[in-house]
C-alpha atoms as a PDB file:
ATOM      1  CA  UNK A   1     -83.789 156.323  85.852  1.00  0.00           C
ATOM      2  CA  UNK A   2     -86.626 155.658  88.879  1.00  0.00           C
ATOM      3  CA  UNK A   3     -86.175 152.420  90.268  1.00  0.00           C
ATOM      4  CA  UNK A   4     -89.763 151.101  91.793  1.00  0.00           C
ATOM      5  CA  UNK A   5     -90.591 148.793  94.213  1.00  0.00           C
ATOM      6  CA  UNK A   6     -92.304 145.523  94.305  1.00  0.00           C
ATOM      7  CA  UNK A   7     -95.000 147.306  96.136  1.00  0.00           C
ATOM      8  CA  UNK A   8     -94.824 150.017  94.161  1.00  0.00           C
ATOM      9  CA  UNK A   9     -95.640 148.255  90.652  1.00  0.00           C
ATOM     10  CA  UNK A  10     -98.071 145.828  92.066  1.00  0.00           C
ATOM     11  CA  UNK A  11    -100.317 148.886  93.386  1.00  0.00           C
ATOM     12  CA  UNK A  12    -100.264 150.780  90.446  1.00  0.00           C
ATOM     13  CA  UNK A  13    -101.402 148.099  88.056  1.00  0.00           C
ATOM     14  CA  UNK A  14    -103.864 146.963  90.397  1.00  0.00           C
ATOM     15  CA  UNK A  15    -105.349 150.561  89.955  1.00  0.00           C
ATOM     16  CA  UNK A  16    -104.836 150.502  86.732  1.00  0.00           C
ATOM     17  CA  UNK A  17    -106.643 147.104  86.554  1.00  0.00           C
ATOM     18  CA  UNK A  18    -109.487 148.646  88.722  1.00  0.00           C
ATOM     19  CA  UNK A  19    -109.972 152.074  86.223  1.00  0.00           C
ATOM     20  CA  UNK A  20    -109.970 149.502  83.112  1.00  0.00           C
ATOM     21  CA  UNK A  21    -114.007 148.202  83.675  1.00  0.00           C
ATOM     22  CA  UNK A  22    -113.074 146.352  79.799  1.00  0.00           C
ATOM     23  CA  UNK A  23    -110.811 143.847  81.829  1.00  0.00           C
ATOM     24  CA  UNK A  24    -110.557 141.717  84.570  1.00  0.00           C
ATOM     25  CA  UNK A  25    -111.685 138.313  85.315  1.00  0.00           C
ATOM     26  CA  UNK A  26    -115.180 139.332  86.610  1.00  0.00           C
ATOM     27  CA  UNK A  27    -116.208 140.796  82.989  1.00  0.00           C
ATOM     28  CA  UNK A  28    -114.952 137.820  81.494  1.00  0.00           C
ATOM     29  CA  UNK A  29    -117.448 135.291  83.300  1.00  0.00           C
ATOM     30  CA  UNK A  30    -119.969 137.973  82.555  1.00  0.00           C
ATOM     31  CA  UNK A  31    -119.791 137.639  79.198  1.00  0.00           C
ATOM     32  CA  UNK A  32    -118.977 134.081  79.374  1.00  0.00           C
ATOM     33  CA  UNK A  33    -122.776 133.097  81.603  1.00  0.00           C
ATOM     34  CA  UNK A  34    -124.776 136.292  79.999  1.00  0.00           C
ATOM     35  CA  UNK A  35    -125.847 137.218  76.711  1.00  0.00           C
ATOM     36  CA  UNK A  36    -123.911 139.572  74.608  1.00  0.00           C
ATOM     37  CA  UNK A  37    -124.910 142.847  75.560  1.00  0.00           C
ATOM     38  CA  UNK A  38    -127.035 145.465  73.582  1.00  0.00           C
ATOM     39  CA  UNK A  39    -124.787 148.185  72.324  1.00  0.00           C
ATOM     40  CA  UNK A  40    -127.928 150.110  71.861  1.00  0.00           C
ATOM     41  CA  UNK A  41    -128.877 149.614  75.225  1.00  0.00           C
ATOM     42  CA  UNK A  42    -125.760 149.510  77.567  1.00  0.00           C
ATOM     43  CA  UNK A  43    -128.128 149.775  80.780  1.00  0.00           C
ATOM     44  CA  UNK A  44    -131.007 146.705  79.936  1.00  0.00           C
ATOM     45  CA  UNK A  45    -130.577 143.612  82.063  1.00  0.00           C
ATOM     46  CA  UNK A  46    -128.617 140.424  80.345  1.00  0.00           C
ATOM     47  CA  UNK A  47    -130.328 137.523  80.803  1.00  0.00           C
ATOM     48  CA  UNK A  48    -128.194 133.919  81.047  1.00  0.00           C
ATOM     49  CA  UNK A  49    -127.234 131.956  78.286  1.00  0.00           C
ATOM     50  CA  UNK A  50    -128.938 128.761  77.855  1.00  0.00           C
ATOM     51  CA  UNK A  51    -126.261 126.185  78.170  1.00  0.00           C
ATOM     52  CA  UNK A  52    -125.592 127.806  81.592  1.00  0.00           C
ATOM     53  CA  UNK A  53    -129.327 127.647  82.578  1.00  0.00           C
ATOM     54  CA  UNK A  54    -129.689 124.158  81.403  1.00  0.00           C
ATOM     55  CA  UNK A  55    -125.668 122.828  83.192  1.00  0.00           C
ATOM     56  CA  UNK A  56    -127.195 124.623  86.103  1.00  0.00           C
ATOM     57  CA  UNK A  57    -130.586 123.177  86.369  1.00  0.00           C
ATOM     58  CA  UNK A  58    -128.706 119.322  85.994  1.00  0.00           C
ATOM     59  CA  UNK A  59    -126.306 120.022  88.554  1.00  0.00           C
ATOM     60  CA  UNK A  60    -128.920 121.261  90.944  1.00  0.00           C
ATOM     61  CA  UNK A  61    -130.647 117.886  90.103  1.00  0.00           C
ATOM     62  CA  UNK A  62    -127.655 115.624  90.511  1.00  0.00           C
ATOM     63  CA  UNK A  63    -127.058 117.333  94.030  1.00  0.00           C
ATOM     64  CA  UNK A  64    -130.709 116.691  94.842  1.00  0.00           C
ATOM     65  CA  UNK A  65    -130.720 112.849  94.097  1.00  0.00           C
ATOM     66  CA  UNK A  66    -127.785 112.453  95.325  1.00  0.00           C
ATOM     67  CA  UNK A  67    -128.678 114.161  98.902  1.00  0.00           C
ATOM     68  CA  UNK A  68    -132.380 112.029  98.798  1.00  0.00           C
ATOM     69  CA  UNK A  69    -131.448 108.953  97.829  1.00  0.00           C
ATOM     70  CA  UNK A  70    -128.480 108.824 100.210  1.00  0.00           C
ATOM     71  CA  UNK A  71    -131.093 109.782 103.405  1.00  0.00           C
ATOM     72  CA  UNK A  72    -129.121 113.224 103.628  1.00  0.00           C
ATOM     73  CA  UNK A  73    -131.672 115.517 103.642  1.00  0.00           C
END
């Protein structure tokens, strides 16, 4: 029996992490802020979702008033 090291294991699933592009954290806030993706079309762009546009969009605003009508800016 092969005993590995701590090292050892953590390298190989980080490359195994890194060859599975199905996984990871990044591809699930992609899907999460993007449309689903065409299956037809694996290369078109995805635009944003809307509730992501529109929690965007308020938050920008919310920073803004806050920054003006506190004489930040």
């Amino acid at each position: 029996m092969t005993r590995f090291g701590r090292k050892q294991v953590h390298g190989g699933l980080g490359q195994y992490i890194r060859n599975r592009t199905d996984i990871g954290v990044g591809k699930g806030l992609r899907d999460a802020v993007l449309e689903p993706a065409n299956p037809f079309e694996p290369k078109a762009t995805r635009p944003p979702r809307r509730w992501f546009v529109l929690c965007f969009l308020l938050a920008a605003m919310a920073f803004g008033f806050f920054f003006y009508f506190n004489n930040l800016l």
